[in-house]
N, C-alpha and C. Protein backbone atom coordinates (compact mmCIF):
# COMPACT_ATOMS: atom_id res chain seq x y z
N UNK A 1 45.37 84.54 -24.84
CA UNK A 1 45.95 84.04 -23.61
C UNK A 1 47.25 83.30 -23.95
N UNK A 2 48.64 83.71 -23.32
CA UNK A 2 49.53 83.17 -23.35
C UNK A 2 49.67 81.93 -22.69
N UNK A 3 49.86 80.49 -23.30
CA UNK A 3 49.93 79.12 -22.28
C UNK A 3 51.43 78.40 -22.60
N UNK A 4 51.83 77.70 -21.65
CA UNK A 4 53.02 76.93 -21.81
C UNK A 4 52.56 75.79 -21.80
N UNK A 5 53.01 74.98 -22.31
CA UNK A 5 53.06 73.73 -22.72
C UNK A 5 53.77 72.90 -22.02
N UNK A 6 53.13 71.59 -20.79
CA UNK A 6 54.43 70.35 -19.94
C UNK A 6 53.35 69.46 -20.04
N UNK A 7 54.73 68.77 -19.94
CA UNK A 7 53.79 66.99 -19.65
C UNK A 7 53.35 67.50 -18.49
N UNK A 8 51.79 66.51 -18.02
CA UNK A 8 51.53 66.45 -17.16
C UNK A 8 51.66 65.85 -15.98
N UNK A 9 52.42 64.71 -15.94
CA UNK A 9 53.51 64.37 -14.85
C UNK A 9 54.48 64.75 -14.45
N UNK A 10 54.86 66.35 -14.89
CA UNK A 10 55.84 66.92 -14.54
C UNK A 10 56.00 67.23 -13.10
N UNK A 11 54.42 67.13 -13.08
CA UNK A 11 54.41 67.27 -11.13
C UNK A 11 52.68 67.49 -10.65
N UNK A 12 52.61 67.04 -9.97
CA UNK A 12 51.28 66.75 -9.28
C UNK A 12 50.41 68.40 -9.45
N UNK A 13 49.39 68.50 -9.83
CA UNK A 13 48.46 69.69 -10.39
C UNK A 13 47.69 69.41 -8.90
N UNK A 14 47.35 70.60 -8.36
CA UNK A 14 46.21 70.46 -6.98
C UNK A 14 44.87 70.30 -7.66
N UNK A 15 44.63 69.67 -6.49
CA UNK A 15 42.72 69.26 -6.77
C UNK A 15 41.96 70.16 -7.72
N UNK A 16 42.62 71.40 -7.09
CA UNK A 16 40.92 72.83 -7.16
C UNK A 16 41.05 72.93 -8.80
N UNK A 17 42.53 72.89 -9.42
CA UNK A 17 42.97 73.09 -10.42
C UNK A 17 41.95 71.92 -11.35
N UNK A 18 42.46 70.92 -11.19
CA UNK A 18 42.14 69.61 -11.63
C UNK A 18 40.22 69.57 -11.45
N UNK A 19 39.41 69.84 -10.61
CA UNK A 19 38.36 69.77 -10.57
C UNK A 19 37.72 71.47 -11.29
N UNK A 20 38.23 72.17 -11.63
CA UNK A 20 37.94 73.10 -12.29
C UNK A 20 38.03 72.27 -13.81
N UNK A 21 39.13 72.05 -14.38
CA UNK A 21 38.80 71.14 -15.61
C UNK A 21 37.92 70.57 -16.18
N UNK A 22 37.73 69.91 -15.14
CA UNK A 22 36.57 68.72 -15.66
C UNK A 22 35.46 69.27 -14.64
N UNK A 23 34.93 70.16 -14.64
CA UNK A 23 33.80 70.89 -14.29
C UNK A 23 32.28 70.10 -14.44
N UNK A 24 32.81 70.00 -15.54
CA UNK A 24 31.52 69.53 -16.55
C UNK A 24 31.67 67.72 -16.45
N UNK A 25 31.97 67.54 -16.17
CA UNK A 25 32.51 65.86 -15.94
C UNK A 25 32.66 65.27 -17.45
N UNK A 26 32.44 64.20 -17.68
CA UNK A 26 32.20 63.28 -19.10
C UNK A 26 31.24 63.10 -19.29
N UNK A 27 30.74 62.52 -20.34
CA UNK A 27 29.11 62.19 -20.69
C UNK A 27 29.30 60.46 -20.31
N UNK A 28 28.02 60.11 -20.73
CA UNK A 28 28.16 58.30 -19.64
C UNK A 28 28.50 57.38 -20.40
N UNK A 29 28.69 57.67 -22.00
CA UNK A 29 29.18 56.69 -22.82
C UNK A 29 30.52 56.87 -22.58
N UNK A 30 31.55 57.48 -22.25
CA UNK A 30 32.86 57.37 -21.85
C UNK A 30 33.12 56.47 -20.83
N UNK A 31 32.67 56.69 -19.73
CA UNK A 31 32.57 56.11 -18.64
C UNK A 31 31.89 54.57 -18.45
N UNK A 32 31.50 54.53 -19.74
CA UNK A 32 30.49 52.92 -19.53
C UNK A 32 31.01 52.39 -20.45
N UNK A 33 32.36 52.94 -21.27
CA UNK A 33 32.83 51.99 -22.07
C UNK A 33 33.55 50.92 -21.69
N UNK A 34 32.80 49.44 -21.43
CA UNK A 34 33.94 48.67 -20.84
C UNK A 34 35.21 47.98 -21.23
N UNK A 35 35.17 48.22 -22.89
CA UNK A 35 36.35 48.10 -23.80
C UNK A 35 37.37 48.68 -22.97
N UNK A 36 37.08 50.20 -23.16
CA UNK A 36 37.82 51.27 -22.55
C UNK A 36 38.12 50.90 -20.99
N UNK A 37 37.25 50.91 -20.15
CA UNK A 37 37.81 50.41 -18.87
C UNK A 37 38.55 49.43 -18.72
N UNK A 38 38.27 48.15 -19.37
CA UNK A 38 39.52 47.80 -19.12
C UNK A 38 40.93 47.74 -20.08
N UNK A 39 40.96 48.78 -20.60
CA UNK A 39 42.71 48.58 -21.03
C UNK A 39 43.21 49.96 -20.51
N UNK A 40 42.47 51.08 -19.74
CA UNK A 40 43.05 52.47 -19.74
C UNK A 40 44.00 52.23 -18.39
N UNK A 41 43.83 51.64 -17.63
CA UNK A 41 44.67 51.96 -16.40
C UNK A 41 46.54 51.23 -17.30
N UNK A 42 46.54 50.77 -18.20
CA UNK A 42 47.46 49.76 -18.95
C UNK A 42 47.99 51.03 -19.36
N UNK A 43 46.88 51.86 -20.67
CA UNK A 43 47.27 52.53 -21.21
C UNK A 43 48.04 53.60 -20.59
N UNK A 44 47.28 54.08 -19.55
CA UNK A 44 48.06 55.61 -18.95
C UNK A 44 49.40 55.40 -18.33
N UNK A 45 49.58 54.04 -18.31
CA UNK A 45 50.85 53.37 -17.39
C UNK A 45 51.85 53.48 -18.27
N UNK A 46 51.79 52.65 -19.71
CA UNK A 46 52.70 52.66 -20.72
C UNK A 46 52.94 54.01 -20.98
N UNK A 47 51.73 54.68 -21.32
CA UNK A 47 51.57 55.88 -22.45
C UNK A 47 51.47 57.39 -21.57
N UNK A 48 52.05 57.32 -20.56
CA UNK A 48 52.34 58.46 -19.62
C UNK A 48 52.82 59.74 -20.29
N UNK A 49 53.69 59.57 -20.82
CA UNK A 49 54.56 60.70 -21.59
C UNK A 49 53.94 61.41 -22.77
N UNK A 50 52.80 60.81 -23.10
CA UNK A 50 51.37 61.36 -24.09
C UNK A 50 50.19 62.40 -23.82
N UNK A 51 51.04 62.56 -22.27
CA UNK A 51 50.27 63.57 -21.60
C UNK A 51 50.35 65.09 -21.50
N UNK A 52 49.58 65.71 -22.22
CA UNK A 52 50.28 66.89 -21.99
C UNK A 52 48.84 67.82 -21.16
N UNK A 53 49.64 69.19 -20.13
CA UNK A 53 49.10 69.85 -19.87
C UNK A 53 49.06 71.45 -20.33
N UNK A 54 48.40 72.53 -20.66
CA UNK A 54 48.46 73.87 -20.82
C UNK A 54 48.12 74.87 -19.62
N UNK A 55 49.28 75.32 -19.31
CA UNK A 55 49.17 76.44 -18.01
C UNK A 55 49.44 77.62 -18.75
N UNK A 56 48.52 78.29 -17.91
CA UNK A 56 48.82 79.72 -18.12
C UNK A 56 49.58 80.57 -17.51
N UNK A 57 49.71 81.84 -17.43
CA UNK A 57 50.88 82.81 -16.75
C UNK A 57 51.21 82.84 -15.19
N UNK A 58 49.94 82.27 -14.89
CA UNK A 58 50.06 82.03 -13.40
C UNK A 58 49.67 80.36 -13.03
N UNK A 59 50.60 79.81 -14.17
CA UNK A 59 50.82 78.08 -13.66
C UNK A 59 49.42 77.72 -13.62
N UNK A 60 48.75 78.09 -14.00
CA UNK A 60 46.83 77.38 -13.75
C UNK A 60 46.71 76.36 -14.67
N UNK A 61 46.39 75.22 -14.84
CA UNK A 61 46.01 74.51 -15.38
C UNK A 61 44.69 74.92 -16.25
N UNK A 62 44.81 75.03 -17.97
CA UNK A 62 43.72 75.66 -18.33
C UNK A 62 43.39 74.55 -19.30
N UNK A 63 43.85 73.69 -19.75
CA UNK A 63 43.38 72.51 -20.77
C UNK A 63 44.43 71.10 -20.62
N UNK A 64 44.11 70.26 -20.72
CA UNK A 64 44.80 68.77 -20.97
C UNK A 64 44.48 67.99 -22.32
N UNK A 65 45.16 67.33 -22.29
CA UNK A 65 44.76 66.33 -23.44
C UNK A 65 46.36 64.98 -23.25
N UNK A 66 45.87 64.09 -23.90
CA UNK A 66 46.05 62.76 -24.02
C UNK A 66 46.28 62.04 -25.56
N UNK A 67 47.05 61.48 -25.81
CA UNK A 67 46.97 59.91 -27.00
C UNK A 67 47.93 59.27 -26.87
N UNK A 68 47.41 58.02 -27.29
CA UNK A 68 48.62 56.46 -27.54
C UNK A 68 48.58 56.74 -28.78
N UNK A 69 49.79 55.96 -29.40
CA UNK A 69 50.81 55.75 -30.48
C UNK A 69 50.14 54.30 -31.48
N UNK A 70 50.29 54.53 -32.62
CA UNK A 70 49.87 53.28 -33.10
C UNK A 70 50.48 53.33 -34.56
N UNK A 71 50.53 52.16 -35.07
CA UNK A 71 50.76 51.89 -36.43
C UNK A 71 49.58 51.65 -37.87
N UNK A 72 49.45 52.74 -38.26
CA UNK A 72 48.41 52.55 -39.69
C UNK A 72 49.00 52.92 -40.50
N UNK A 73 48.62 52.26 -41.43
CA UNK A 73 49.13 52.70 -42.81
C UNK A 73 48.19 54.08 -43.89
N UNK A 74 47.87 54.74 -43.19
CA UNK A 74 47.00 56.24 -43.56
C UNK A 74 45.79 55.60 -44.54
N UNK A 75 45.43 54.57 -44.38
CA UNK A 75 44.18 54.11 -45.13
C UNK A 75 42.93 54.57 -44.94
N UNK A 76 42.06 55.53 -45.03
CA UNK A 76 41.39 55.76 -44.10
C UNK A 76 40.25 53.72 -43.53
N UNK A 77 40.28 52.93 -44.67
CA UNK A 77 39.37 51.70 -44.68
C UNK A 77 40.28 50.97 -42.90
N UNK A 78 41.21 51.37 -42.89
CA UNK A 78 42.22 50.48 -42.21
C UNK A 78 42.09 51.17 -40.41
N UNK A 79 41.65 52.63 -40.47
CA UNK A 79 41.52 53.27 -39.41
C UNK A 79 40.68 52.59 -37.97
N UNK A 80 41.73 52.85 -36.82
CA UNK A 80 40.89 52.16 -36.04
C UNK A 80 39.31 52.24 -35.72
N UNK A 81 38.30 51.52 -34.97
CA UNK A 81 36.86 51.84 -34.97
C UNK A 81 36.22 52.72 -34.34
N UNK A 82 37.20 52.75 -33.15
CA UNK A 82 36.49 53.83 -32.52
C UNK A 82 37.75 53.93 -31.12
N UNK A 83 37.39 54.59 -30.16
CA UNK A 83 38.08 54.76 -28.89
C UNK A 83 38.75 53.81 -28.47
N UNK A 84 38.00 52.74 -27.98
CA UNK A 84 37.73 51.51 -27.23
C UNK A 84 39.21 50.56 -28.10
N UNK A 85 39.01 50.86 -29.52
CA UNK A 85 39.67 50.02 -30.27
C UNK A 85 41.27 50.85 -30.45
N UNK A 86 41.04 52.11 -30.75
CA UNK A 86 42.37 52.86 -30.68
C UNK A 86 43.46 52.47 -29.20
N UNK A 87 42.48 51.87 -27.93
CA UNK A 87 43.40 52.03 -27.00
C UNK A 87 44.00 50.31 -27.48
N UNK A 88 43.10 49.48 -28.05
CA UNK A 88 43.45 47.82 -27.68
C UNK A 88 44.52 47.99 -28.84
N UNK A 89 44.79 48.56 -30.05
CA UNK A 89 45.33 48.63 -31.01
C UNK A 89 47.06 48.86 -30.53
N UNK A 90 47.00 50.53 -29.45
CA UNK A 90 47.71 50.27 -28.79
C UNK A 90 48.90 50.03 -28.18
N UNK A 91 48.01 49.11 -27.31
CA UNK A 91 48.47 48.21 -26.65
C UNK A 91 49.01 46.79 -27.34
N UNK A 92 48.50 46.61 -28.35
CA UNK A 92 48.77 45.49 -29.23
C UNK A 92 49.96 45.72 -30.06
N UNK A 93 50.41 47.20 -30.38
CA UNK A 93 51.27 47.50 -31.17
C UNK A 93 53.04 47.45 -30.18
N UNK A 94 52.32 48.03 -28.72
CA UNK A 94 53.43 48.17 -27.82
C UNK A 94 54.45 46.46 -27.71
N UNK A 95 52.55 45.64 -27.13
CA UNK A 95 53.37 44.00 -26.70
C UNK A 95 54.04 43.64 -28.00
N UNK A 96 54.01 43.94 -29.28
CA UNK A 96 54.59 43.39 -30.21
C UNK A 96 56.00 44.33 -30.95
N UNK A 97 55.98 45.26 -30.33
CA UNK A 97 57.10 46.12 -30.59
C UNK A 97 57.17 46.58 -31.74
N UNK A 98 55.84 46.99 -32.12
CA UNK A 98 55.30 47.83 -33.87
C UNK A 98 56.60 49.20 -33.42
N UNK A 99 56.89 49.76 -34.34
CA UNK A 99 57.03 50.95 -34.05
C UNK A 99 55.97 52.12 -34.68
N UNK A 100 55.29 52.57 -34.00
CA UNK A 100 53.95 53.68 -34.03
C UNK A 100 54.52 54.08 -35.16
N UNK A 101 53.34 54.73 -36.18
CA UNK A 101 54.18 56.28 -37.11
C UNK A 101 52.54 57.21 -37.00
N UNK A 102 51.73 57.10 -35.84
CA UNK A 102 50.32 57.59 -35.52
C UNK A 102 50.26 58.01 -34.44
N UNK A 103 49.68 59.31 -33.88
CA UNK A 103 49.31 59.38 -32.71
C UNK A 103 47.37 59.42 -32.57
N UNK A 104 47.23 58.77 -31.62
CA UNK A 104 45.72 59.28 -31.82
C UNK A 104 45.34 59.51 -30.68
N UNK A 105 44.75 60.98 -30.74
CA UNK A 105 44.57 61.94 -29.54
C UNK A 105 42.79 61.35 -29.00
N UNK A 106 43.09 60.85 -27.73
CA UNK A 106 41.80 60.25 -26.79
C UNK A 106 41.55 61.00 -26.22
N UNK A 107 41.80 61.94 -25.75
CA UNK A 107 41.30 63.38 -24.74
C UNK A 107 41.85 64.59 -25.10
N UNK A 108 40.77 65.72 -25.40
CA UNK A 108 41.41 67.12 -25.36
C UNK A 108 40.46 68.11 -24.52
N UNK A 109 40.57 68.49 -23.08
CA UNK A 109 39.83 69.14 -22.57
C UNK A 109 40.15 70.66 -22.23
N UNK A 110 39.21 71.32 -22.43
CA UNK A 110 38.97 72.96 -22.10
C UNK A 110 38.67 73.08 -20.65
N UNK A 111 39.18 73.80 -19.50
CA UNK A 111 38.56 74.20 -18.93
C UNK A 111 37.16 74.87 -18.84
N UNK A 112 35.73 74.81 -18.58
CA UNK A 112 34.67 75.40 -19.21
C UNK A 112 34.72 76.59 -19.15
N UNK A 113 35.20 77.27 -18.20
CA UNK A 113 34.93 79.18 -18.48
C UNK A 113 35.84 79.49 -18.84
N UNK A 114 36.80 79.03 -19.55
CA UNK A 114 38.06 79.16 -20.45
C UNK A 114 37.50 78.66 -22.29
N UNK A 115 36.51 78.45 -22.34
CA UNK A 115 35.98 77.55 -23.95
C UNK A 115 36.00 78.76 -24.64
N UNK A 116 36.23 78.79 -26.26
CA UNK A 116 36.26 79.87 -26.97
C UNK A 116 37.37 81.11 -26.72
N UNK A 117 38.29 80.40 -26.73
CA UNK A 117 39.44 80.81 -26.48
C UNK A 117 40.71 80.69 -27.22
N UNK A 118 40.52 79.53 -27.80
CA UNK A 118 41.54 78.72 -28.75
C UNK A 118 42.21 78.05 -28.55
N UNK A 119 41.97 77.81 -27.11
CA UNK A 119 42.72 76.46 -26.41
C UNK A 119 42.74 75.63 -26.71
N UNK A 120 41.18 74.96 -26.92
CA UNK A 120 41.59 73.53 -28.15
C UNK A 120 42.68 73.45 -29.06
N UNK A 121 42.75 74.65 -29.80
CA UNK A 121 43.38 74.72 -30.61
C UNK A 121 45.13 74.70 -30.38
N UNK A 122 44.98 75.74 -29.57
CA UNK A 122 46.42 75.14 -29.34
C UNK A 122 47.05 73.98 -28.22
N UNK A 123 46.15 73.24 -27.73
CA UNK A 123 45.91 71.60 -27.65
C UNK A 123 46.31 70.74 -28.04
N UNK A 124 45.35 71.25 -29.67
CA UNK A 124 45.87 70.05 -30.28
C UNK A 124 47.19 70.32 -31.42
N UNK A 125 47.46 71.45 -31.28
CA UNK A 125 48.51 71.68 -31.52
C UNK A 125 49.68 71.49 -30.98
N UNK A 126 49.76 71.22 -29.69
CA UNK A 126 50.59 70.58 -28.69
C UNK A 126 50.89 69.62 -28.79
N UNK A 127 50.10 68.61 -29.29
CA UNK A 127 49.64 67.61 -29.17
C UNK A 127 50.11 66.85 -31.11
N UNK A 128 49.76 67.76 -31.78
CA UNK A 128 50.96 67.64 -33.06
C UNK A 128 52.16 67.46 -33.31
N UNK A 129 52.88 68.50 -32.41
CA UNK A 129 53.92 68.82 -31.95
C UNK A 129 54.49 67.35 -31.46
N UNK A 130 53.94 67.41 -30.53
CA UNK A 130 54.30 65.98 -29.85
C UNK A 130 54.54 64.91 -30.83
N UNK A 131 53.73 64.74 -31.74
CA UNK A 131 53.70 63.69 -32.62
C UNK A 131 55.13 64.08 -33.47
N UNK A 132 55.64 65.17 -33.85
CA UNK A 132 56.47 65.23 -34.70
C UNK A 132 57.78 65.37 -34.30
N UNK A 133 57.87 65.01 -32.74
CA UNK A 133 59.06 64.81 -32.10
C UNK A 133 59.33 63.36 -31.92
N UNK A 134 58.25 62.56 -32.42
CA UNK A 134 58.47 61.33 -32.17
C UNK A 134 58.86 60.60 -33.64
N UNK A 135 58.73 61.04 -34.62
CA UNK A 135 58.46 60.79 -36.02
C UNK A 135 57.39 60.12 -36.57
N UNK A 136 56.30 60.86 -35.86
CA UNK A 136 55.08 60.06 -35.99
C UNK A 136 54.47 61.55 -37.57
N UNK A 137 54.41 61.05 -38.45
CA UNK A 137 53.93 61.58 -39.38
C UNK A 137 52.31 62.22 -39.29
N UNK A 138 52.14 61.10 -38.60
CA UNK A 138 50.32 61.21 -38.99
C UNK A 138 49.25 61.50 -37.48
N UNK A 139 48.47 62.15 -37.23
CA UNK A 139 47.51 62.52 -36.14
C UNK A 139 46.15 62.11 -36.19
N UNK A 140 45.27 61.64 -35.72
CA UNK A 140 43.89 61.04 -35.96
C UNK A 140 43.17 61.22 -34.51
N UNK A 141 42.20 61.04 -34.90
CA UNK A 141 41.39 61.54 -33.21
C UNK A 141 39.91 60.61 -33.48
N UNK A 142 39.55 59.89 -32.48
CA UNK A 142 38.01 59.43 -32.85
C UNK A 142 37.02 60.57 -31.88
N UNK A 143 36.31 61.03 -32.49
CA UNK A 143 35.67 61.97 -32.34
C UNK A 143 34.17 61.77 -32.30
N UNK A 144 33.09 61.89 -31.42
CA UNK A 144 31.94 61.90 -31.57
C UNK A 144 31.27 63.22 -31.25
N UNK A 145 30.56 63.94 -32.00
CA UNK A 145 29.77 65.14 -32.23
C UNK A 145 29.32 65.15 -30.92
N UNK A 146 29.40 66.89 -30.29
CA UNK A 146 29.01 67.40 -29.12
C UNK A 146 28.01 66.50 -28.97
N UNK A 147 26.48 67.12 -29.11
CA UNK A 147 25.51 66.95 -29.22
C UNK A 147 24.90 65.53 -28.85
N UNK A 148 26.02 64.59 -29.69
CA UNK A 148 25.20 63.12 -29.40
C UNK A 148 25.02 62.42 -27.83
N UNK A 149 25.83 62.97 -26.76
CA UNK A 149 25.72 62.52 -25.88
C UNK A 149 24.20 62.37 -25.33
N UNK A 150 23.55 63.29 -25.96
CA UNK A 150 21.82 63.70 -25.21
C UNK A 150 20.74 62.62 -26.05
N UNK A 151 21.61 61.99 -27.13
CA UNK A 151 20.66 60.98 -27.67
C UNK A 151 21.14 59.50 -27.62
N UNK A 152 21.64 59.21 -26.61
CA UNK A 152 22.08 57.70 -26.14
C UNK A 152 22.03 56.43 -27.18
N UNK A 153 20.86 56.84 -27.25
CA UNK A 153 20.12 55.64 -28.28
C UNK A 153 20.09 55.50 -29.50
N UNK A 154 20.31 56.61 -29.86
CA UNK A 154 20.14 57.37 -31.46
C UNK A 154 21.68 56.13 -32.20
N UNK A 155 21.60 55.78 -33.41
CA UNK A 155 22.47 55.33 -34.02
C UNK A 155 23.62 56.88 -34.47
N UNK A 156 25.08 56.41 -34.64
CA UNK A 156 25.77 57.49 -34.57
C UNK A 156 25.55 58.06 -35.97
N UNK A 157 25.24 57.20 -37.32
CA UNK A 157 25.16 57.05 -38.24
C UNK A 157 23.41 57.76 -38.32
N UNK A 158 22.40 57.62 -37.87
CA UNK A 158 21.27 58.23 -38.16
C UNK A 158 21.45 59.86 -37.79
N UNK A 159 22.34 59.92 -36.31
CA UNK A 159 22.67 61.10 -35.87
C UNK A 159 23.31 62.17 -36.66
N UNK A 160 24.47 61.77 -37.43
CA UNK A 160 24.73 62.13 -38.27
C UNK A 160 24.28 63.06 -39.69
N UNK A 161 22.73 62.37 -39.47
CA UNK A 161 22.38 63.20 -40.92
C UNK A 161 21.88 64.01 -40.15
N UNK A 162 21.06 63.97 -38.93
CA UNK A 162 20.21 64.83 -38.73
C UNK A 162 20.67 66.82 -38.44
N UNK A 163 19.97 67.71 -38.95
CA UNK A 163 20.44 68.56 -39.46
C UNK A 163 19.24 69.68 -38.73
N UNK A 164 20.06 71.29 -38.63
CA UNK A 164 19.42 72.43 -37.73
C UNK A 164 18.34 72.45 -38.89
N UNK A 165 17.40 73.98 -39.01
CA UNK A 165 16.55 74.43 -39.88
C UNK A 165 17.00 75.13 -40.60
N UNK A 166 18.40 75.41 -40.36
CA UNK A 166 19.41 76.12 -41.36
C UNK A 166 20.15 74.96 -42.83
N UNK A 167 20.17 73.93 -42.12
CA UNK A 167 20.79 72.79 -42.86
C UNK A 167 21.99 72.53 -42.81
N UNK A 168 22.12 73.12 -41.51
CA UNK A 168 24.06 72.95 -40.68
C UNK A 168 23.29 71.69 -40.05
N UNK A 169 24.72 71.00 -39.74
CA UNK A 169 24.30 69.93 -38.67
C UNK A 169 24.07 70.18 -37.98
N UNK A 170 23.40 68.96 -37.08
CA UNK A 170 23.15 69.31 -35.61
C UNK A 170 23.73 69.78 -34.37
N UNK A 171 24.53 69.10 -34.53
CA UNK A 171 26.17 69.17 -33.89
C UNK A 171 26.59 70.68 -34.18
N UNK A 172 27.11 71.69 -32.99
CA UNK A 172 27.57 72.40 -33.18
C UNK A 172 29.19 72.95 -33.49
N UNK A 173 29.49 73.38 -34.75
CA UNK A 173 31.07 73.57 -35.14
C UNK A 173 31.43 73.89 -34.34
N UNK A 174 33.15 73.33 -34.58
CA UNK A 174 34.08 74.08 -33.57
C UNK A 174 34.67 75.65 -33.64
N UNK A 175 34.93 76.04 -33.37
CA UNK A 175 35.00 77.61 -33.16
C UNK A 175 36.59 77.33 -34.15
N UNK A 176 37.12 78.31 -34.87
CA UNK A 176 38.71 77.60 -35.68
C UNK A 176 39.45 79.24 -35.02
């Protein structure tokens, strides 16, 4: 599938478009992060231009994705903790006038009857891109395995080991 690549404020996407996306909604640890709630309406305000969308040949909205800018020094010990902390980081880097050399990608979504396609892929390739127009060297993503959403409770770290009857993880790979 051929897709073009715009920010997504380039101009208002219709509903049907936009609710086809997120089909599948979020899982409830996104949504109940209250770290995250309160600094994202900050973030999307500053960090607007981090937005990118993928249309296809007939302008359809077929994937989005998202990240703020930050300053690390590629340590992995030094890496932010998780989501919640990538957005406060930030925001902390903006009020103090760090200059970023990081992007870290907080959202990359597939349309669902569009998945296995390679859209992710070229997503987050978009989304690279982006970074290397800014002179941001480096890309990072906090990432939690498909799968864990269905075990709430489960430590991410116990989740982790647990493994198919094959001795793949649990978590199913991404398609490359």
């Amino acid at each position: 599938m051929h897709t073009v690549v715009k920010p997504l404020r380039a101009r208002p996407r219709p509903d049907d478009q936009l609710d086809r996306l997120f089909a599948d909604g979020w899982p409830a640890f996104i949504t109940a992060d209250r770290g995250a709630n309160r600094h994202l309406g900050r973030v999307r305000e500053l960090f607007a231009d981090l937005e990118l969308v993928l249309l296809d040949g007939d302008d359809e909205l077929v994937a989005a994705g998202w990240g703020v800018p930050i300053r690390w020094d590629g340590d992995p010990a030094h890496l932010p903790e998780g989501y919640s902390d990538s957005l406060r980081l930030a925001l902390t880097g903006h009020d103090h006038h760090d200059h970023p050399d990081t992007l870290v990608v907080m959202a990359a979504q597939v349309r669902p009857d569009l998945r296995g396609r390679r859209l992710a892929g070229d997503l987050l390739t978009a989304l690279r891109s982006l970074a290397d127009q800014r002179g941001w060297p480096r890309v990072i993503a906090p990432v939690r395995p498909t799968l864990k959403a269905r075990y709430p409770l489960t430590p991410i770290e116990r989740f982790a080991t647990w493994t198919r009857e094959d001795g793949a993880p649990l978590a199913p790979t991404p398609v490359r």
